[in-house]
N, C-alpha and C. Protein backbone atom coordinates (compact mmCIF):
# COMPACT_ATOMS: atom_id res chain seq x y z
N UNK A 1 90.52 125.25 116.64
CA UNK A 1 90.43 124.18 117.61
C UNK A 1 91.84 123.82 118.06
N UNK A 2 92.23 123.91 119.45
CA UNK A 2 93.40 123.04 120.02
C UNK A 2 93.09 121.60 120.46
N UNK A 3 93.97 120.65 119.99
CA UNK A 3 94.24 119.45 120.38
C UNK A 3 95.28 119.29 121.24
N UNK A 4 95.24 119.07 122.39
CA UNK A 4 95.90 118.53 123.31
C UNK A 4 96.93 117.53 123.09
N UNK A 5 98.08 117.21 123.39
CA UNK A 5 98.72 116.24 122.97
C UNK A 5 98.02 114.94 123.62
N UNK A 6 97.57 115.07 124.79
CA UNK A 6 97.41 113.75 125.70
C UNK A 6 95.56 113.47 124.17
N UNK A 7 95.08 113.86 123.74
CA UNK A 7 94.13 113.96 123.73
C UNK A 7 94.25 113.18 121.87
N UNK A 8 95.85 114.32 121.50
CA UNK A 8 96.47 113.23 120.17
C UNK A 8 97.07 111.86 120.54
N UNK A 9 96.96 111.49 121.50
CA UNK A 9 97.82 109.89 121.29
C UNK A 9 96.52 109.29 121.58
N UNK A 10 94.87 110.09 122.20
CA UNK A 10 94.19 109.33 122.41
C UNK A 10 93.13 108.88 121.03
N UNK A 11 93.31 110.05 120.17
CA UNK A 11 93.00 109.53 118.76
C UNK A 11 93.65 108.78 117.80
N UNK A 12 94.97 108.88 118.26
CA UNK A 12 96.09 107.50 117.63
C UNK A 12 95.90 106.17 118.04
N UNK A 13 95.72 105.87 119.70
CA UNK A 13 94.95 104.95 119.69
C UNK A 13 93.86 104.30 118.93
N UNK A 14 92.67 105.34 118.46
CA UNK A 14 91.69 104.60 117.97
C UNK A 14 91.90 105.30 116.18
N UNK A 15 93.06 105.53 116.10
CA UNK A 15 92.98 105.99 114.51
C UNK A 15 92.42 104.86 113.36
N UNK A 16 92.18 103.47 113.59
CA UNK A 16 91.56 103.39 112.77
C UNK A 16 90.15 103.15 112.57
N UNK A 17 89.56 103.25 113.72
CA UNK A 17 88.16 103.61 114.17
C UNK A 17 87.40 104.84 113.57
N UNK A 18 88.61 105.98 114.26
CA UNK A 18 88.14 107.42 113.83
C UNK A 18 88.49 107.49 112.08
N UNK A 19 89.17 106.99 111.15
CA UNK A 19 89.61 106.69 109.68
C UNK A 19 88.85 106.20 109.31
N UNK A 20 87.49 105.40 109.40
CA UNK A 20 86.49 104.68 109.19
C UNK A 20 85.06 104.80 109.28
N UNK A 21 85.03 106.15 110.02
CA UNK A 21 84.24 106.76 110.10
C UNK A 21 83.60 107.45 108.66
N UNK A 22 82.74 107.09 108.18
CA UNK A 22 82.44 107.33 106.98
C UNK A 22 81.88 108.86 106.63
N UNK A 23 81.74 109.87 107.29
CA UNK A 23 81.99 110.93 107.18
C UNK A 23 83.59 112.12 106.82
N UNK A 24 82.83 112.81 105.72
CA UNK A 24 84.08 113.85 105.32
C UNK A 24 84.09 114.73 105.87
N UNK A 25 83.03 114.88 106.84
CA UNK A 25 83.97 116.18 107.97
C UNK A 25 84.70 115.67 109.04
N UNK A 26 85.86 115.98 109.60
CA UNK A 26 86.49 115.11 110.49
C UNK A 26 86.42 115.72 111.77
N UNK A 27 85.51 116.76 112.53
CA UNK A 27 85.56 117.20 113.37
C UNK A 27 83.96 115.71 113.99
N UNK A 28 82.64 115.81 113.18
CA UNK A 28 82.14 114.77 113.04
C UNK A 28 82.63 113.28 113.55
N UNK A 29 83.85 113.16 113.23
CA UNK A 29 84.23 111.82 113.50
C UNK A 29 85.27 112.03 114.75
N UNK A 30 85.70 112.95 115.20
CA UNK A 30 86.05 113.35 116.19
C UNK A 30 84.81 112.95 117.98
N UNK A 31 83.34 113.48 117.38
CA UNK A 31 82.54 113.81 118.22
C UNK A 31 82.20 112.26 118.07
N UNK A 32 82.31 111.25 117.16
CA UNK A 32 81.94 110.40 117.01
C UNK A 32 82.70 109.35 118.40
N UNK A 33 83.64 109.45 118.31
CA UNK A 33 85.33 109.21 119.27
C UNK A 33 84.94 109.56 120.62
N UNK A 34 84.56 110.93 120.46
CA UNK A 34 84.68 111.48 121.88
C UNK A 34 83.26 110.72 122.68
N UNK A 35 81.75 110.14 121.88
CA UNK A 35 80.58 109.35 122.51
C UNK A 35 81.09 108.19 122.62
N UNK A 36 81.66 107.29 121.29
CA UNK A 36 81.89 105.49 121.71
C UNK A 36 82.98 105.64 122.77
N UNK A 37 84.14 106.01 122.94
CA UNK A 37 85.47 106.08 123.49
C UNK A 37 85.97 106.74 124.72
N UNK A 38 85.70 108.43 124.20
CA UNK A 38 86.32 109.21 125.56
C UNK A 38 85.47 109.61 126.76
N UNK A 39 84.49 108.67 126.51
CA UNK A 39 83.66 109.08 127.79
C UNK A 39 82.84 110.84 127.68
N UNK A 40 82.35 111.06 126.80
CA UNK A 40 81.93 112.60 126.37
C UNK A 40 82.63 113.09 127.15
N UNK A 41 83.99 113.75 126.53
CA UNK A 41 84.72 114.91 127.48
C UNK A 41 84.25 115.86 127.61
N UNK A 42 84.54 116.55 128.27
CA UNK A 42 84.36 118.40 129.01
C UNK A 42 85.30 119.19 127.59
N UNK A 43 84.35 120.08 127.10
CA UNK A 43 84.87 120.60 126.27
C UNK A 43 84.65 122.68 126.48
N UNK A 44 85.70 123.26 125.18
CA UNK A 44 85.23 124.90 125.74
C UNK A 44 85.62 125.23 124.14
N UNK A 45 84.23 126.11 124.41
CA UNK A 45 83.84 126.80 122.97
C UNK A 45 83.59 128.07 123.09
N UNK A 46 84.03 128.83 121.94
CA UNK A 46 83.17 130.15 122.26
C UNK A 46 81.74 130.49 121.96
N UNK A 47 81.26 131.53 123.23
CA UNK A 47 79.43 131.65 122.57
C UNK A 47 79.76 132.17 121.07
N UNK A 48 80.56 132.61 120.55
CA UNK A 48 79.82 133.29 119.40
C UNK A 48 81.03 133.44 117.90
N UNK A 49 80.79 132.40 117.24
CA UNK A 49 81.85 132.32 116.01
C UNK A 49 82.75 133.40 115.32
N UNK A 50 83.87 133.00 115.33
CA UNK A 50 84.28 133.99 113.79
C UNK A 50 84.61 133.20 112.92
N UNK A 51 84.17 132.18 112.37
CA UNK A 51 83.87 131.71 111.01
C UNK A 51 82.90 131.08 111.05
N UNK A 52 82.44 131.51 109.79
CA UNK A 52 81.05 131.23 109.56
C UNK A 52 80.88 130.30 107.94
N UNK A 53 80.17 129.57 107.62
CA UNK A 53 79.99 129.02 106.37
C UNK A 53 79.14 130.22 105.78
N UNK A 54 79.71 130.28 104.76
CA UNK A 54 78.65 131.54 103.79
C UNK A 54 78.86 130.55 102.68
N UNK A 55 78.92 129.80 101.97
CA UNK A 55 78.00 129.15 100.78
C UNK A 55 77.25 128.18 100.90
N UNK A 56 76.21 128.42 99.82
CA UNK A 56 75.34 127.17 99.50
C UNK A 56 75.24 126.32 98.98
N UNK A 57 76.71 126.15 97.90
CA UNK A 57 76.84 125.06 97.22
C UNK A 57 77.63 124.23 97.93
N UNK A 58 77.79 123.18 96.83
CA UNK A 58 78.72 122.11 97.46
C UNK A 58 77.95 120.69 97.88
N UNK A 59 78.83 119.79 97.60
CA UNK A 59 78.66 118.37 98.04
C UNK A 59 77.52 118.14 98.91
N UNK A 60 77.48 118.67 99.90
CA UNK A 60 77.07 118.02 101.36
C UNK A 60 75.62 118.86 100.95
N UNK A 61 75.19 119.96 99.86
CA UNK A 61 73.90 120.53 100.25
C UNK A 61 73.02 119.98 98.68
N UNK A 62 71.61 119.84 99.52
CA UNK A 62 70.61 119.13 98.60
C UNK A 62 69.63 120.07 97.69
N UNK A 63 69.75 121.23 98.16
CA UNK A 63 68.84 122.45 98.03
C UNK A 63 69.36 123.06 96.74
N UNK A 64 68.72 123.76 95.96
CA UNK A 64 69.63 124.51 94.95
C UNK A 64 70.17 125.67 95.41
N UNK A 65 71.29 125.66 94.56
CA UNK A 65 72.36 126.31 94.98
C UNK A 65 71.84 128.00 94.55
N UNK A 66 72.06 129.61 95.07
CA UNK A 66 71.87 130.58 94.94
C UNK A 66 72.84 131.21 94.87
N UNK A 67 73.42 132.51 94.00
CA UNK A 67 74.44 133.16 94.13
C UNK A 67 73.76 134.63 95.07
N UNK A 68 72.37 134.19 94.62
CA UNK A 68 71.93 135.83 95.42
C UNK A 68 71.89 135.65 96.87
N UNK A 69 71.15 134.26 97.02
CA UNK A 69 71.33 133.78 98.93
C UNK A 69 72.89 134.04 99.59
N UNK A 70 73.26 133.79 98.57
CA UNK A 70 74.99 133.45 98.81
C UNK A 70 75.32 135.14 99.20
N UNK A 71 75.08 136.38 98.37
CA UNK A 71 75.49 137.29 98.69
C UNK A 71 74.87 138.14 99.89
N UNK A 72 73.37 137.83 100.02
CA UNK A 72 73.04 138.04 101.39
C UNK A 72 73.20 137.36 102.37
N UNK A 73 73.57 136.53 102.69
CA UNK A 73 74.25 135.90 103.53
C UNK A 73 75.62 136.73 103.72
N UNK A 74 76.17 136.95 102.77
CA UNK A 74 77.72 138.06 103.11
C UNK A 74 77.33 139.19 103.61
N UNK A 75 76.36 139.83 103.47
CA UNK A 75 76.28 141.23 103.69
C UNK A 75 75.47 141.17 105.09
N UNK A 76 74.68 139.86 105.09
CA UNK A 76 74.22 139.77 106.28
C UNK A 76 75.23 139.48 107.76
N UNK A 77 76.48 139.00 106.91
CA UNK A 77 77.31 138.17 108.22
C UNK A 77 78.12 139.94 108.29
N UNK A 78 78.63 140.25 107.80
CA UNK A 78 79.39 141.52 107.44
C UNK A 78 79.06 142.58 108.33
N UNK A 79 77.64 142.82 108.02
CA UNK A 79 76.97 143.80 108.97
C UNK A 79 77.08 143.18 110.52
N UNK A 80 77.03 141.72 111.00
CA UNK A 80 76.45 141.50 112.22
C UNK A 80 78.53 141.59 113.05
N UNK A 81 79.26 141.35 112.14
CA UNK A 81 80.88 141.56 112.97
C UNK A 81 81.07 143.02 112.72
N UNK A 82 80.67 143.99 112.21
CA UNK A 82 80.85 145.53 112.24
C UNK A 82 79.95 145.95 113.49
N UNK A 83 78.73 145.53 113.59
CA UNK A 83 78.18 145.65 114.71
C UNK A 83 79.17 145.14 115.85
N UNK A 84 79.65 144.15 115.95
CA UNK A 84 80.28 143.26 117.11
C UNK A 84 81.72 143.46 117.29
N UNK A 85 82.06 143.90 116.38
CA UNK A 85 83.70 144.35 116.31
C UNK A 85 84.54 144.38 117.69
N UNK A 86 83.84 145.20 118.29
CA UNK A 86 84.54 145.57 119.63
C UNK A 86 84.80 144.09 120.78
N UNK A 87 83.69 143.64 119.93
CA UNK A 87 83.42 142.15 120.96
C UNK A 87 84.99 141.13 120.67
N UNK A 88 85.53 140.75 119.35
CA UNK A 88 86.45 140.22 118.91
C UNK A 88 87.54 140.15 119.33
N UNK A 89 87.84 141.12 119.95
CA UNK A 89 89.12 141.15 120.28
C UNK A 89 88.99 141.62 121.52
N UNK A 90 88.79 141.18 122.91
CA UNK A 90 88.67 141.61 124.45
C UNK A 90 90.27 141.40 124.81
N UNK A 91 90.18 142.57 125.70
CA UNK A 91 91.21 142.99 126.65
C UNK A 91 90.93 142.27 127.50
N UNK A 92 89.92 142.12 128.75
CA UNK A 92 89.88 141.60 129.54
C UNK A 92 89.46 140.51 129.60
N UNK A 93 89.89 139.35 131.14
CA UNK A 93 90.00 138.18 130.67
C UNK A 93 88.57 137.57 130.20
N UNK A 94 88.53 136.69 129.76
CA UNK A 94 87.31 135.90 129.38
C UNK A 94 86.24 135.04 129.80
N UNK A 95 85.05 135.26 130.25
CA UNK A 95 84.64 134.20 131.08
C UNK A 95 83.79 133.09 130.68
N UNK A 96 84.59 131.65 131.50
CA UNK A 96 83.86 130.59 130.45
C UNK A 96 82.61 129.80 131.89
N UNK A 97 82.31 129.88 130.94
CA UNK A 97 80.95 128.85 131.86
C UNK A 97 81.21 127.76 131.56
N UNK A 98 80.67 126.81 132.90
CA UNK A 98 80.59 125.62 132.72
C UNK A 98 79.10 125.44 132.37
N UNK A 99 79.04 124.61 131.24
CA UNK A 99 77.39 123.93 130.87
C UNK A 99 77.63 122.41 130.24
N UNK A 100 77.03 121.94 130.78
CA UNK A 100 76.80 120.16 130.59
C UNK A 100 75.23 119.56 129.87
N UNK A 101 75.22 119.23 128.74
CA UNK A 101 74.28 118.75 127.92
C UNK A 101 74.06 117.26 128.04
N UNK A 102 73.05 116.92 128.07
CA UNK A 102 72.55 115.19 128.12
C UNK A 102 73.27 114.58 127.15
N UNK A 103 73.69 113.75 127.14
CA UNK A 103 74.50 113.00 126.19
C UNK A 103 73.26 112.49 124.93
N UNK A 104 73.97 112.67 123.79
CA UNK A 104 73.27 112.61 122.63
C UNK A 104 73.21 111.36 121.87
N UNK A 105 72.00 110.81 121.23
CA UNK A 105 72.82 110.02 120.70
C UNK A 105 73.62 110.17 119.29
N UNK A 106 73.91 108.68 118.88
CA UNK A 106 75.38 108.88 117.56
C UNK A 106 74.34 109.78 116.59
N UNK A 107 75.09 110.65 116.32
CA UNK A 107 74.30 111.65 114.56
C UNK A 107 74.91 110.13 113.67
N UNK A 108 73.74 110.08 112.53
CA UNK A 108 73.88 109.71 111.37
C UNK A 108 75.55 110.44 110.62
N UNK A 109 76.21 109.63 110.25
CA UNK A 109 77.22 109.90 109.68
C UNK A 109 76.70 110.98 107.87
N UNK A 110 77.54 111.96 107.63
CA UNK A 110 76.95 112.36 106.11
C UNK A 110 78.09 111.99 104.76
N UNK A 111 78.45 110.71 105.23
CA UNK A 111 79.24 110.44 103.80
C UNK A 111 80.29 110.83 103.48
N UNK A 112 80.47 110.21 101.78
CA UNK A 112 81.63 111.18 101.70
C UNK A 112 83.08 110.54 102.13
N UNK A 113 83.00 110.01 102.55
CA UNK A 113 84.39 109.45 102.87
C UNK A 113 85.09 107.89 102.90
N UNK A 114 84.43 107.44 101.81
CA UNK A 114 84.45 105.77 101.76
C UNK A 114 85.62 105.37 100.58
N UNK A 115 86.24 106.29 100.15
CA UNK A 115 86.98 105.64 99.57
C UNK A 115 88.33 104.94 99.94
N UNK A 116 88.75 104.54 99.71
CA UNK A 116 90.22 103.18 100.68
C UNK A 116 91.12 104.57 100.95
N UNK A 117 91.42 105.42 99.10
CA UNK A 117 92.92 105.78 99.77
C UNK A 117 92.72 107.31 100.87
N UNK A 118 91.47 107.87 100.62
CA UNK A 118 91.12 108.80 101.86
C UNK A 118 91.60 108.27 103.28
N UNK A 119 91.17 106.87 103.34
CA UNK A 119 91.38 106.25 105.29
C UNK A 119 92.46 106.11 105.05
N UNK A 120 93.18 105.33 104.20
CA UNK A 120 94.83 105.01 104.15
C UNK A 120 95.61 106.27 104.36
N UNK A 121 95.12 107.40 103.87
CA UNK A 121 95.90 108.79 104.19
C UNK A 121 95.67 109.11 105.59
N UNK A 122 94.58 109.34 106.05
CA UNK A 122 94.13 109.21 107.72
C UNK A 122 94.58 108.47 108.18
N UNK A 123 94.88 107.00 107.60
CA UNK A 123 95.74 106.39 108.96
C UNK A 123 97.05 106.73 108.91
N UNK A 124 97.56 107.19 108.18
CA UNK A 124 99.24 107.27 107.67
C UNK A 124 99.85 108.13 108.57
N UNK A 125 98.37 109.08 108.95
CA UNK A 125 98.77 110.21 109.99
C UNK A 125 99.14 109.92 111.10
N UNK A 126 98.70 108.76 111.65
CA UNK A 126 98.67 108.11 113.13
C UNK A 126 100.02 107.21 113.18
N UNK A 127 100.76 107.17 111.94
CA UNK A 127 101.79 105.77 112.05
C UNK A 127 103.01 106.30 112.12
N UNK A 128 103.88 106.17 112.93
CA UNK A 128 105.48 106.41 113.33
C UNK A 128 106.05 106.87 111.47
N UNK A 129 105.56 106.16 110.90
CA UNK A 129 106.74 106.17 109.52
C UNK A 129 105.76 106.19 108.52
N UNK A 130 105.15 107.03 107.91
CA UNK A 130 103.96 107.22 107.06
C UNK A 130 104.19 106.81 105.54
N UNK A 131 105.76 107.12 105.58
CA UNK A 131 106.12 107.23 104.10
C UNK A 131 105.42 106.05 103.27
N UNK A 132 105.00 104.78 103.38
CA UNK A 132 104.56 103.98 102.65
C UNK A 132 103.03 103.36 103.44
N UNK A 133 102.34 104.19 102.43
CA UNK A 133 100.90 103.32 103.19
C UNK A 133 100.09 102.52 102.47
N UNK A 134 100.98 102.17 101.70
CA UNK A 134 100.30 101.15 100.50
C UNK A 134 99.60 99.77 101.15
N UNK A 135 100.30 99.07 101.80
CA UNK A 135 100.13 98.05 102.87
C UNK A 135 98.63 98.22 104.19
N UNK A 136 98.76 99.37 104.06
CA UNK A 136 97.15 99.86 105.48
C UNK A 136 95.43 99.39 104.63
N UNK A 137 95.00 98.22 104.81
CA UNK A 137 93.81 98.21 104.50
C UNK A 137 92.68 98.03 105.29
N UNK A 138 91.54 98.96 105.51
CA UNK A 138 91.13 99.07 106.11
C UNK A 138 89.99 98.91 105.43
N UNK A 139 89.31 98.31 106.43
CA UNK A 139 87.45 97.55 106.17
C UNK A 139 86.79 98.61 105.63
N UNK A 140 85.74 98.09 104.68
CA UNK A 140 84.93 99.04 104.07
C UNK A 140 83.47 99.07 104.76
């Protein structure tokens, strides 16, 4: 993902909005920013990933965890970029479409991120002089 500079002073503006956002993924609280705030910007993605989540464990999943799902899932992602290989890396230029989606509403936030000194580190990012963020308290 590129961030724009005009686009970083516009999340410094609301850094402690977006720090408060009670989600631990921060792209999430990004999209969160971009519905209350930036007016849903115009954004560009590619149709088709090169990273992919291949596990099933972890925090955020409710399901039990598999090492065998886990390895077909590798062999499944493995096979589909050997197939696509050629696609990855284009010579020629790239063409992006414009497509515009109905505005959504807010996703449920998934947690995870309520503890003080997590936001105090997120805001520290946004402040001229970070070195001491002992002083930043931010609402729970």
């Amino acid at each position: 993902m590129t961030v724009s500079y005009s686009l970083w002073l516009s999340i410094v503006q609301y850094a402690e909005e977006f720090c408060n956002v009670d989600d631990y993924n921060w792209d999430w609280s990004l999209v969160y920013l971009a519905q209350k705030r930036f007016n849903y910007p115009r954004v560009m993605w590619s149709s088709s990933a090169r990273v992919i989540h291949l596990g099933s464990c972890g925090t955020h999943h409710k399901k039990t965890c598999s090492n065998q799902s886990d390895i077909a899932r590798w062999e499944e992602t493995d096979k589909f970029y050997q197939l696509n290989r050629k696609y990855l890396f284009p010579t020629n230029p790239l063409t992006v479409h414009a497509k515009y989606e109905a505005r959504r509403p807010l996703k449920q936030t998934n947690g995870g991120w309520s503890d003080l000194r997590d936001r105090q580190l997120c805001l520290s990012f946004a402040l001229k002089n970070p070195k001491d963020i002992s002083h930043i308290n931010i609402k729970n």
